[in-house]
Protein backbone atom coordinates (compact mmCIF):
# COMPACT_ATOMS: atom_id res chain seq x y z
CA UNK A 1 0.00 0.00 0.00
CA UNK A 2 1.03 3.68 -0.58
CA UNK A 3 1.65 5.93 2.70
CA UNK A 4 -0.54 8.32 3.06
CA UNK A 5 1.98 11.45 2.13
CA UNK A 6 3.50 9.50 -0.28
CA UNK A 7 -0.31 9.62 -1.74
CA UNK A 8 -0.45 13.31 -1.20
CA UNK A 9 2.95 14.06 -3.02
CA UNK A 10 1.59 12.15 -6.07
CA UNK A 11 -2.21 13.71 -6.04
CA UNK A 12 -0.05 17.39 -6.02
CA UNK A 13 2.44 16.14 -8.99
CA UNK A 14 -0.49 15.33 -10.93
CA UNK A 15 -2.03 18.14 -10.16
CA UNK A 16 0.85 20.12 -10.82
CA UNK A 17 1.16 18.34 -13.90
CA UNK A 18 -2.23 18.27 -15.23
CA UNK A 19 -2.94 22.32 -14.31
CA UNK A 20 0.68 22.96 -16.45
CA UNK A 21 -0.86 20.52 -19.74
CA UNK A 22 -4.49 22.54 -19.45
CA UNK A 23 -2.79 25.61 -19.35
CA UNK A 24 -0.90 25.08 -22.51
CA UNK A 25 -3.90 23.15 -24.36
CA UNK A 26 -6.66 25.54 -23.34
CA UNK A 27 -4.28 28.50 -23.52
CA UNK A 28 -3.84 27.11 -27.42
CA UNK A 29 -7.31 26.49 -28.12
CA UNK A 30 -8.96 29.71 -27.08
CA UNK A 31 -6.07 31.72 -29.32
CA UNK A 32 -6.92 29.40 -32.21
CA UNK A 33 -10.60 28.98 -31.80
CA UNK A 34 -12.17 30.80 -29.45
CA UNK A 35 -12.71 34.47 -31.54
CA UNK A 36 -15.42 35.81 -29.22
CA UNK A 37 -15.63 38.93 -26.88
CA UNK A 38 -14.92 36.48 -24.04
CA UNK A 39 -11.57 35.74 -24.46
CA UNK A 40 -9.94 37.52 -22.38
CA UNK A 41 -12.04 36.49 -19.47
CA UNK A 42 -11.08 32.90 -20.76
CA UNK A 43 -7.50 33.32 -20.95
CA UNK A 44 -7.43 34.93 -17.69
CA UNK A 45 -8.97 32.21 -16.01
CA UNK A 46 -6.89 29.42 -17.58
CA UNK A 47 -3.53 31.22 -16.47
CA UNK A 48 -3.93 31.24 -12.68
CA UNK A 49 -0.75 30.79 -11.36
CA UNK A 50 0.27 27.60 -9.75
């Protein structure tokens, strides 16, 4: 069985992880896609910091 802090490092790295990839992806595919007056609203909300 995993620890339980050996647990929580992993559920932050994959968080970590996972908030980096969406910020990228989404970050991509509201430039490319997304031409509406909402985009800046959009963009700011996918690039919270980590």
């Amino acid at each position: 069985m995993i620890s339980k802090s050996g647990s929580q490092v992993e559920i932050k790295l994959f968080t970590l992880y996972s908030m980096i990839f969406m910020h990228m992806y989404m970050d991509n595919l509201i430039y490319c896609y997304d031409y509406n007056d909402n985009w800046q609203e959009h963009r700011f909300y996918y690039s919270y910091p980590i």
